[in-house]
Protein backbone atom coordinates (compact mmCIF):
# COMPACT_ATOMS: atom_id res chain seq x y z
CA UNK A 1 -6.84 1.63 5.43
CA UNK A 2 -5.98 -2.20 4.71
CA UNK A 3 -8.81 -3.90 2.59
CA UNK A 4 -7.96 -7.61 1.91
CA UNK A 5 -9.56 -9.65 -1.01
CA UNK A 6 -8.87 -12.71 -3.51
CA UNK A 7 -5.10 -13.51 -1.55
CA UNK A 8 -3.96 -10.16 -1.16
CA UNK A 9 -3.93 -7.33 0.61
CA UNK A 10 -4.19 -3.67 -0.61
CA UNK A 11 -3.42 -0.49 1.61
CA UNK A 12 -4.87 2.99 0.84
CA UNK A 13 -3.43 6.24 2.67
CA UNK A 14 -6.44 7.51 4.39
CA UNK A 15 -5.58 11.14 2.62
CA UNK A 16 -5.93 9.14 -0.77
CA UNK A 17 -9.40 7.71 -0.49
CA UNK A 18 -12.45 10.31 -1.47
CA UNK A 19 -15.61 7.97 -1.05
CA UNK A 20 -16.30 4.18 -0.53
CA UNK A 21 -18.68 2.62 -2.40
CA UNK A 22 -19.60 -0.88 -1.26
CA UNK A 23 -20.79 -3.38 -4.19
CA UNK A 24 -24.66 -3.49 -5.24
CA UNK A 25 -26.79 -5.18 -2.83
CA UNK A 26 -23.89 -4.84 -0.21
CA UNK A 27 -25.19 -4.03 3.11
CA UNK A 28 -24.06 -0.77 4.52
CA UNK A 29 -20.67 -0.57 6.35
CA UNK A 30 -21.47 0.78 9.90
CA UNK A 31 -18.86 1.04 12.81
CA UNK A 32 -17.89 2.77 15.39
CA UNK A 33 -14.83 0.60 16.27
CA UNK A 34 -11.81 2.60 16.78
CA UNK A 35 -8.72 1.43 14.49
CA UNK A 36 -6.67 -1.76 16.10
CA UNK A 37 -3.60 -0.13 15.04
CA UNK A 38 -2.27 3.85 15.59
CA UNK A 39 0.72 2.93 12.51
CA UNK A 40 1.32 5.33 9.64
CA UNK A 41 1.65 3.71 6.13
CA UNK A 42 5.18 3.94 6.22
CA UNK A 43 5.12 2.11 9.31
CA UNK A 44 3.36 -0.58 8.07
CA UNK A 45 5.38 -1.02 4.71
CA UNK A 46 8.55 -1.03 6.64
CA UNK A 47 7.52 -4.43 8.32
CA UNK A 48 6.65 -5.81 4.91
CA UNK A 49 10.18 -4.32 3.22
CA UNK A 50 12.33 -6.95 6.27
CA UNK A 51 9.96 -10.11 4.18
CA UNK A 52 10.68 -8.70 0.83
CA UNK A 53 7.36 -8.44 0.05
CA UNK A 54 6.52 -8.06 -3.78
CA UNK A 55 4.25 -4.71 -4.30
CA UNK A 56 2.47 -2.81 -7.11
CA UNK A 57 3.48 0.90 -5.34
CA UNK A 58 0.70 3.28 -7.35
CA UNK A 59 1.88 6.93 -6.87
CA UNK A 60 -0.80 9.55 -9.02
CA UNK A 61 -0.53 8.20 -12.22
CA UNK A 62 2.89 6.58 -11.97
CA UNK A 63 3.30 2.48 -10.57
CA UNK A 64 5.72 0.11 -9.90
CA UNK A 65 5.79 -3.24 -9.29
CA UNK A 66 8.94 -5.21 -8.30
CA UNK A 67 10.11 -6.18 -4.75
CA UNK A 68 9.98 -3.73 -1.96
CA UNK A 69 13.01 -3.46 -0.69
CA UNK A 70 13.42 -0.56 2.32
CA UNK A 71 10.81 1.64 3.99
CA UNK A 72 11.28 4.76 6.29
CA UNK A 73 9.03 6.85 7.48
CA UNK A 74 9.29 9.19 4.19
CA UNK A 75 10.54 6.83 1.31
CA UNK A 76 9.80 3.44 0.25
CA UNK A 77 12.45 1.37 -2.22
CA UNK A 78 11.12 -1.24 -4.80
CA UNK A 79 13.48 -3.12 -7.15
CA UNK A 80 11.59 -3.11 -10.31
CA UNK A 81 10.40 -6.66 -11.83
CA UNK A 82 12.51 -7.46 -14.71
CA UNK A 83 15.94 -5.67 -16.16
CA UNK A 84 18.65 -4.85 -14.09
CA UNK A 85 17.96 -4.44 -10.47
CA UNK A 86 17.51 -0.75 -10.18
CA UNK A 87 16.04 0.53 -7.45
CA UNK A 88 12.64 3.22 -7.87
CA UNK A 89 12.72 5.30 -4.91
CA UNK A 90 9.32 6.40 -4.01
CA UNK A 91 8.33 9.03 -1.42
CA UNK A 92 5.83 8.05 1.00
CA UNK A 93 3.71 10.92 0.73
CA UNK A 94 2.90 10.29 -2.69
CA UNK A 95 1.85 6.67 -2.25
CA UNK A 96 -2.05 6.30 -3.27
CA UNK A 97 -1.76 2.40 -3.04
CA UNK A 98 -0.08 -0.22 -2.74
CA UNK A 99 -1.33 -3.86 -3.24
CA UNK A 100 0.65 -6.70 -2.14
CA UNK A 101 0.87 -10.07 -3.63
């Protein structure tokens, strides 16, 4: 699921969300438009890894932000902002959200 908001966008595994909630006095969010797009999250990250893309990567209660750097179908790579270029590796599976700036 790709929400986008205030200049950036913010994608959310479908496993990883348990409710929506819109904002008070929101009306309700009724569809029944299929999806425009049949790509997996690691898909969709893997296009934004060739642009260099800078992410915050959330993953349970661990995060990193930096510059994404790779992503296959199982693994995404983020250099971390600040010290030495390190790389986090982070597998896909355990990706709860990533926001990108």
């Amino acid at each position: 699921v790709s929400l986008r908001g205030e200049a950036r966008l913010v994608l959310v595994p479908l496993a990883a969300m348990t409710s929506i909630r819109p904002a008070p006095g929101a009306p309700p969010a009724l569809g029944s438009r299929m999806a425009g797009t049949a790509l997996a999250l690691g898909d969709v990250l893997h296009e934004l890894a060739a642009d260099r893309e800078r992410v915050l990567v959330v993953a349970g209660p661990d995060s990193v932000a930096g510059t994404l750097r790779a992503a296959g179908r199982d693994v995404l790579v983020v250099v971390p902002d600040g010290g030495p270029p390190s790389p986090v590796y982070v597998p896909v599976a355990a990706v709860t959200e990533v926001v990108v700036a």
